[in-house]
Protein backbone atom coordinates (compact mmCIF):
# COMPACT_ATOMS: atom_id res chain seq x y z
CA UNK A 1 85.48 21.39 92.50
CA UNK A 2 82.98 21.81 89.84
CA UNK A 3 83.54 18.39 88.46
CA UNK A 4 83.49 16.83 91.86
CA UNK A 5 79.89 18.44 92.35
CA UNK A 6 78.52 17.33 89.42
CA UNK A 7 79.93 13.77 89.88
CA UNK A 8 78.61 13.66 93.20
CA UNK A 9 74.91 14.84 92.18
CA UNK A 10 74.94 12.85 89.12
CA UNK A 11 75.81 9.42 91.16
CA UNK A 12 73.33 10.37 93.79
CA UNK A 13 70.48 11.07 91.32
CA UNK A 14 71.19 7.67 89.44
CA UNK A 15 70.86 5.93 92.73
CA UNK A 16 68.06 7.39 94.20
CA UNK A 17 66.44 6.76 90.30
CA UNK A 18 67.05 3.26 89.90
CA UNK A 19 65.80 2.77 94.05
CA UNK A 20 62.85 4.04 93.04
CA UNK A 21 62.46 2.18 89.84
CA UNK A 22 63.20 -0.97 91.78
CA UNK A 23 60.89 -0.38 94.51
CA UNK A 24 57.85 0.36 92.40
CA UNK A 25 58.34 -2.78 89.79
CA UNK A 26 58.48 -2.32 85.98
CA UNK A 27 55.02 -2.83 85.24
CA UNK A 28 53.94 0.58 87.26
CA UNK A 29 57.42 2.36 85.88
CA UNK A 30 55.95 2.06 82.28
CA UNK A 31 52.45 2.95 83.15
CA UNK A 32 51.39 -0.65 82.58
CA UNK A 33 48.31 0.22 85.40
CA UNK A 34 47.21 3.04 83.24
CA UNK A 35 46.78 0.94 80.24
CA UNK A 36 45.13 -2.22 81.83
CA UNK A 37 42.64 0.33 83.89
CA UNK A 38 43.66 -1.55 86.96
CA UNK A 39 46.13 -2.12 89.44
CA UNK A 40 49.67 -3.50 88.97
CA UNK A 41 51.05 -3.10 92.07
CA UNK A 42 50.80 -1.93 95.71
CA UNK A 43 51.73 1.68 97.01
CA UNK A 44 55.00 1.91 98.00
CA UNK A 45 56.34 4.11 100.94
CA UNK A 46 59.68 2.86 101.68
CA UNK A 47 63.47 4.06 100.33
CA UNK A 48 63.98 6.99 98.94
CA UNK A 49 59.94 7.54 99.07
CA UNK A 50 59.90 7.90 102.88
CA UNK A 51 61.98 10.99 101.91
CA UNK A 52 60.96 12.76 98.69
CA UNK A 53 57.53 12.91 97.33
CA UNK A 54 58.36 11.66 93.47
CA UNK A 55 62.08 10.59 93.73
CA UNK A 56 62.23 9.28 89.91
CA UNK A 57 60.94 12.41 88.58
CA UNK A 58 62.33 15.19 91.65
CA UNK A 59 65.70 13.76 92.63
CA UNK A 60 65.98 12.20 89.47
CA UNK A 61 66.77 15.04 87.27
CA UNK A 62 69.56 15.59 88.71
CA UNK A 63 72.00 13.19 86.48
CA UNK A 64 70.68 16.10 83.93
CA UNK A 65 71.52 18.69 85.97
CA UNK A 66 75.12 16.96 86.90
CA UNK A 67 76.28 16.92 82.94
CA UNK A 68 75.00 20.68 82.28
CA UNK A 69 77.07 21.69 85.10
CA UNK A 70 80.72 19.15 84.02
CA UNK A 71 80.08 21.24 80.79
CA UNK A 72 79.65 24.51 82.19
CA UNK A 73 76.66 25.13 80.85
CA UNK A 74 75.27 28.99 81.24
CA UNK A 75 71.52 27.63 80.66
């Protein structure tokens, strides 16, 4: 059961991070706009950000999560 849980949340955090990635381009996903003091890209509200407020960094995570749980970690 554990390993099914952590499977489950690590495939669903790797989806919803790569979405996201996609959505916002690879210029913004480096910080490209903070370098170049101007804007890369549009603001995107569609996928997974219609749902959470910072999927890549919130939902994310949780491929992190999913391997300390498959090892039983106590931490």
């Amino acid at each position: 059961v554990v390993h099914g849980l952590a499977g489950s949340l690590f495939l669903f955090g790797l989806i919803v991070k790569v979405w996201s990635a996609m959505l916002v381009s690879v210029p913004v996903y480096y910080w490209k706009d903070i370098f170049l003091d101007r804007p890369v890209s549009t603001f995107v509200v569609a996928g997974p950000y219609k749902v959470f407020t910072n999927p890549m960094y919130g939902v994310g995570h949780l491929t992190a999560y999913a391997v300390a749980i498959y090892n039983n970690s106590l931490y």
